[in-house]
Protein backbone atom coordinates (compact mmCIF):
# COMPACT_ATOMS: atom_id res chain seq x y z
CA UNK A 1 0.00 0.00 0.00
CA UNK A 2 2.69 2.51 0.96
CA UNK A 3 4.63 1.32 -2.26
CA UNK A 4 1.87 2.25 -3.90
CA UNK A 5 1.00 5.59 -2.69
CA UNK A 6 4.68 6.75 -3.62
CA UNK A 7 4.24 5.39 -7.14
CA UNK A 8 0.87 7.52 -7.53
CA UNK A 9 3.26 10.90 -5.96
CA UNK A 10 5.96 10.20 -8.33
CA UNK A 11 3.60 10.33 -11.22
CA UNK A 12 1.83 12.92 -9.99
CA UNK A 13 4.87 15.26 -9.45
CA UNK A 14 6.14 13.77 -12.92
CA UNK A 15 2.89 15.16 -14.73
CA UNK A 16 3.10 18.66 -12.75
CA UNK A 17 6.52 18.83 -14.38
CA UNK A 18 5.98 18.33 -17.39
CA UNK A 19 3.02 20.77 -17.26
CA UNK A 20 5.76 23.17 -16.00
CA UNK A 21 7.88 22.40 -18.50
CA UNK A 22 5.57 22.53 -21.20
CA UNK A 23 4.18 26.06 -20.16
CA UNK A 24 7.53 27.54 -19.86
CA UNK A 25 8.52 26.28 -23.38
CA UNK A 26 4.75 27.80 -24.59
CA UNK A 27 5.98 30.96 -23.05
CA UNK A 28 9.27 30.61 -24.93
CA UNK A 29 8.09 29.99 -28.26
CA UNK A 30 5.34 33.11 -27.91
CA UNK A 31 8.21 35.23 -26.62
CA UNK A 32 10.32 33.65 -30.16
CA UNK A 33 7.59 34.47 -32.22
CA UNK A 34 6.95 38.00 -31.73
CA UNK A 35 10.78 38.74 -32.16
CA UNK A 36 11.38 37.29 -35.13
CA UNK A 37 7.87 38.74 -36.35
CA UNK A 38 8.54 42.17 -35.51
CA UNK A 39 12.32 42.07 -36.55
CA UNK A 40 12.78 43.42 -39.80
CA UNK A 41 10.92 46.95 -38.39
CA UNK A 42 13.84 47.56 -36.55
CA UNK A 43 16.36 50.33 -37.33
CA UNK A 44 19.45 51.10 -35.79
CA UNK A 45 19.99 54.23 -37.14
CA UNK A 46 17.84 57.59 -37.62
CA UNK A 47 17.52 57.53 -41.05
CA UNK A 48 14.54 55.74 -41.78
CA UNK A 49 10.99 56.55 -43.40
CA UNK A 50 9.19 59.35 -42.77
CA UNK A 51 6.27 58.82 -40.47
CA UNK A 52 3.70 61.38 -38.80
CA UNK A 53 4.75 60.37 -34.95
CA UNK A 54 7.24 59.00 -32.62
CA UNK A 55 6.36 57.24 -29.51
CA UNK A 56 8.21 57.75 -26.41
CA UNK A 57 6.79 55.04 -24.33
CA UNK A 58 7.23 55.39 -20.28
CA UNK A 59 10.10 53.98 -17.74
CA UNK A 60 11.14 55.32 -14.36
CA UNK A 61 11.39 58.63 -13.25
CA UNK A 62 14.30 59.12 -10.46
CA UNK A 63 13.62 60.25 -6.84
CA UNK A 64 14.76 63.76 -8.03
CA UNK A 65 12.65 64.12 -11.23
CA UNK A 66 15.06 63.25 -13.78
CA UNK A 67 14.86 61.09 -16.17
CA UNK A 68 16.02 57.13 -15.69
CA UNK A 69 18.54 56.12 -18.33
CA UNK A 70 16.08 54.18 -20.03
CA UNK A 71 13.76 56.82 -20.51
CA UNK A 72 16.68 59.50 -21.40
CA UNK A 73 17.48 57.03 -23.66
CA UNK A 74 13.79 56.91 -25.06
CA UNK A 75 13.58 60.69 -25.67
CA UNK A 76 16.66 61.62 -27.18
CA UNK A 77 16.06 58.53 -29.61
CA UNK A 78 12.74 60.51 -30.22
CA UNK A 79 14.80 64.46 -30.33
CA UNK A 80 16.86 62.52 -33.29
CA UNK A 81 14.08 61.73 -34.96
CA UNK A 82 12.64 64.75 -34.53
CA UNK A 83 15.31 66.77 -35.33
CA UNK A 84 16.21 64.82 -38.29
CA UNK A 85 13.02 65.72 -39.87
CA UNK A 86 11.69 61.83 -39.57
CA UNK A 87 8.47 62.77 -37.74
CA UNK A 88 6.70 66.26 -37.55
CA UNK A 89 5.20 65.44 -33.62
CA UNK A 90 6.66 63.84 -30.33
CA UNK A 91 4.24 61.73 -28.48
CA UNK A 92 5.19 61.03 -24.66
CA UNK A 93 3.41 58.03 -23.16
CA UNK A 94 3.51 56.62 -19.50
CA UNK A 95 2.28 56.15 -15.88
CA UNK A 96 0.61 59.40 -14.01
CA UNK A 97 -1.73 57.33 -12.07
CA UNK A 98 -1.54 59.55 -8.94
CA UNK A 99 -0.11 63.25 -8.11
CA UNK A 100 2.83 61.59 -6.58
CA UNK A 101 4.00 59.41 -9.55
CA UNK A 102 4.50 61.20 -13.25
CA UNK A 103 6.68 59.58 -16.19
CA UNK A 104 5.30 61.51 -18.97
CA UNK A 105 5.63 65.65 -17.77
CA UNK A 106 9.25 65.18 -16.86
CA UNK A 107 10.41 63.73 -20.54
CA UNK A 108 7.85 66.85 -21.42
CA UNK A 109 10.08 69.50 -19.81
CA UNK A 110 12.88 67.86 -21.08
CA UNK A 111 12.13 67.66 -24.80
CA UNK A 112 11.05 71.45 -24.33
CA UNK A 113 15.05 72.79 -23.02
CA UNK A 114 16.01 70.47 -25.95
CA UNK A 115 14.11 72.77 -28.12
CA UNK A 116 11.01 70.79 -29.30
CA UNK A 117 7.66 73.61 -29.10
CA UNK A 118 5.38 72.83 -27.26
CA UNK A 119 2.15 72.49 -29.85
CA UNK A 120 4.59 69.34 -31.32
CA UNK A 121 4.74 67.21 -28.17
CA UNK A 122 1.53 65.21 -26.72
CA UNK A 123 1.48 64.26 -23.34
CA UNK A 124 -0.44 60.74 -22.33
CA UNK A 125 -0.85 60.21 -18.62
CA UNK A 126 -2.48 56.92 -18.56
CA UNK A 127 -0.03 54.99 -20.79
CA UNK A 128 -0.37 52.48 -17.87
CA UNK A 129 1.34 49.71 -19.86
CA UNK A 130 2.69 49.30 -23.36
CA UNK A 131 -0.57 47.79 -24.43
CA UNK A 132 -2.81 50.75 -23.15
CA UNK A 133 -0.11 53.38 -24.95
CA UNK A 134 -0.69 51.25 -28.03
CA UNK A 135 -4.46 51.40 -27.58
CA UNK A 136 -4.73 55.08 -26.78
CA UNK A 137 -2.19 56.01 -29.80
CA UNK A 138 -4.45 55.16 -32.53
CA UNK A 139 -7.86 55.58 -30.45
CA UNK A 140 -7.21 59.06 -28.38
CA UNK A 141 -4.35 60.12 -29.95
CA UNK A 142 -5.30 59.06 -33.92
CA UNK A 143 -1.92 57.65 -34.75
CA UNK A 144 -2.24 56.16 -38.42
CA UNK A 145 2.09 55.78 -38.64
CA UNK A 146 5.09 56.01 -35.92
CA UNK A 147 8.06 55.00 -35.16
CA UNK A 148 8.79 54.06 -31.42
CA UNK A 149 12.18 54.83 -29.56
CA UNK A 150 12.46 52.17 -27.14
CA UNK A 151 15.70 49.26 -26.07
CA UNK A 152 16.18 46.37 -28.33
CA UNK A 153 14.91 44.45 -25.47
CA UNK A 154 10.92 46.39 -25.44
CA UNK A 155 10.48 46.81 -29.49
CA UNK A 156 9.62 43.34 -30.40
CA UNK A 157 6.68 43.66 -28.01
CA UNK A 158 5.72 46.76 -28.57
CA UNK A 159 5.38 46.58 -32.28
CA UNK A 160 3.97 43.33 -32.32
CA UNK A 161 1.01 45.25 -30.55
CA UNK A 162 0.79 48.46 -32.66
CA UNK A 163 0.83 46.46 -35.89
CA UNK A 164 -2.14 44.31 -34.34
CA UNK A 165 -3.66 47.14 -34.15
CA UNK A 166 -3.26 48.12 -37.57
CA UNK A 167 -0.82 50.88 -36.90
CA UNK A 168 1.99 51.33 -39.55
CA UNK A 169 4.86 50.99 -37.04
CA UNK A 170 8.34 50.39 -37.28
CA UNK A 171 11.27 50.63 -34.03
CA UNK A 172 13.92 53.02 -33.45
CA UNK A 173 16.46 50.96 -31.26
CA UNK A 174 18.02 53.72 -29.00
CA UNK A 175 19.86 51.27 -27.33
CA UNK A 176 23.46 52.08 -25.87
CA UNK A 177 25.75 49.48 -26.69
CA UNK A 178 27.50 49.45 -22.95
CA UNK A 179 24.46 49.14 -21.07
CA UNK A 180 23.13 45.84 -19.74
CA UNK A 181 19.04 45.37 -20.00
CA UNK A 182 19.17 41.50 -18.60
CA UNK A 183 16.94 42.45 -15.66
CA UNK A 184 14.39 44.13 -18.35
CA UNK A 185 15.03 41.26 -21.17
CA UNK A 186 13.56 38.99 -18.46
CA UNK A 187 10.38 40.42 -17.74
CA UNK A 188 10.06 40.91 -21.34
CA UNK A 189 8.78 37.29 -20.99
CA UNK A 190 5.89 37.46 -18.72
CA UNK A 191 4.82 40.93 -20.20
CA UNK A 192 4.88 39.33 -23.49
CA UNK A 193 2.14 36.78 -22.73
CA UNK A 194 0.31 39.27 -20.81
CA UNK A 195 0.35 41.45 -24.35
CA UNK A 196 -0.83 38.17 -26.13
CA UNK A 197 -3.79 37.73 -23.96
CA UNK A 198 -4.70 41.43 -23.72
CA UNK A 199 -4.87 41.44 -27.88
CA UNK A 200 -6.78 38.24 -27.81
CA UNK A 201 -9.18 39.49 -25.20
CA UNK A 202 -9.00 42.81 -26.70
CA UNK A 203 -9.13 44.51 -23.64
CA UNK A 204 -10.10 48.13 -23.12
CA UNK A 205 -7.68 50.50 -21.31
CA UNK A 206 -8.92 51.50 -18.16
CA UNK A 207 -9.04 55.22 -18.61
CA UNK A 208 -9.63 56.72 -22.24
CA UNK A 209 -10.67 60.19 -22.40
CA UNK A 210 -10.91 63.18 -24.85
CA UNK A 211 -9.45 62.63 -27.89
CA UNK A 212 -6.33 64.70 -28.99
CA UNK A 213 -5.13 63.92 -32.77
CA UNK A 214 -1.75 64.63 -33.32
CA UNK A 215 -2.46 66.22 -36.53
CA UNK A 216 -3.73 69.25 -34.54
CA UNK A 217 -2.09 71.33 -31.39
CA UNK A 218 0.01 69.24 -28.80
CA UNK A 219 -0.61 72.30 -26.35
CA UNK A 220 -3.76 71.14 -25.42
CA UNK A 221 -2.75 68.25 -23.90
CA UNK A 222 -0.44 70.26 -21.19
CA UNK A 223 -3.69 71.41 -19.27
CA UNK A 224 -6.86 70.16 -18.09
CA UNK A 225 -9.07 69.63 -15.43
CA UNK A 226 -7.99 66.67 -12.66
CA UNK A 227 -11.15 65.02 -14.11
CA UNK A 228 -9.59 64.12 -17.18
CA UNK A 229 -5.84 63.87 -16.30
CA UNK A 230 -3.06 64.20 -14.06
CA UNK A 231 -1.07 67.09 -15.12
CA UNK A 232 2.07 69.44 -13.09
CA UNK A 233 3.01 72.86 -13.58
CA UNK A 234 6.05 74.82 -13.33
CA UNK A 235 6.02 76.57 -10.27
């Protein structure tokens, strides 16, 4: 009987890893898939197409209100771009989700001492996630064509999205050849699947809002009432 028993565990535990196994190699392949997909949209250089838009999508803000190195990395990819005559506008995208927490007004400021007026760059304060950015781009924002700045280790995902969404995309890898994104490749993984799920489900963003095209005045996107975003001021 006890022989038994221990048989019947041993199988069980053999099944549960082969389950584990098998999801992690799902995960994998998904994770495979949308790389090699969204690989030949990816430019290393600023001289590529002409498109109406570049998305600067949102990474950490430091303690002091400067910009991360990711996200520094992210805008001046999109100043290049800019400046370079690739796209006309600038849109910022990212996390405002309370007074206390605001990725999108910083890279804002900063695009504005780098020169860019202010009527070219759209602010987006609930770019929650690179699937909501996506979402909002072509819904609120009435993206038709962008490029995004982002790492080597974010574009495959978040192209695969815009061009699910029938958004004439292609990446801008702002990358910096010295720096190490292991910690970010790996979540890349999970937030993959997540994105997989989220287009099959076609979920709807949590917050949408007033639209803003970016064929009109960025401006207006700098104010509003509480109601309708998050926004800071210069003092």
């Amino acid at each position: 009987m006890h022989r038994r028993l221990l048989q019947t565990l041993r199988a069980l535990l053999k099944l549960v890893v082969l389950a584990l196994l098998g999801t992690v190699a799902i995960m994998l392949l998904a994770v495979l898939y949308v790389a090699i997909s969204t690989r030949g949209a990816i430019y290393r250089s600023a001289a590529l197409p002409p498109h109406d838009v570049v998305l600067v999508l949102g990474a950490s803000i430091k303690s002091t209100g400067e910009l991360s190195p990711v996200l520094k990395e992210r805008a001046d990819g999109a100043l290049a771009l800019y400046k370079a005559g690739v796209v006309q506008k600038i849109l910022v995208s990212g996390d405002n989700a309370t007074l206390q927490y605001n990725e999108v007004y910083p890279v804002g400021k900063y695009l504005l001492r780098e020169g860019v007026p202010q009527h070219d760059i759209f602010l987006d304060y609930a770019g929650f996630d690179t699937y909501s950015s996506m979402y909002r781009a072509k819904y609120i924002f009435g993206v038709r064509s962008m490029v995004v700045a982002s790492q080597r280790f974010h574009l495959p995902r978040a192209l695969f999205i815009a061009e699910r969404m029938g958004i004439d995309v292609v990446g801008f890898d702002v990358s910096q050849q010295s720096d190490d994104y292991s910690q970010n490749a790996l979540r890349e993984v999970p937030a993959t699947i997540k994105a997989l799920a989220d287009l099959s489900m076609r979920r709807m963003p949590h917050y949408l809002g007033p639209t803003f095209f970016v064929s009109g005045d960025g401006s207006a996107t700098w104010v509003g009432s509480t109601s309708q975003m998050i926004y800071f001021k210069d003092e």
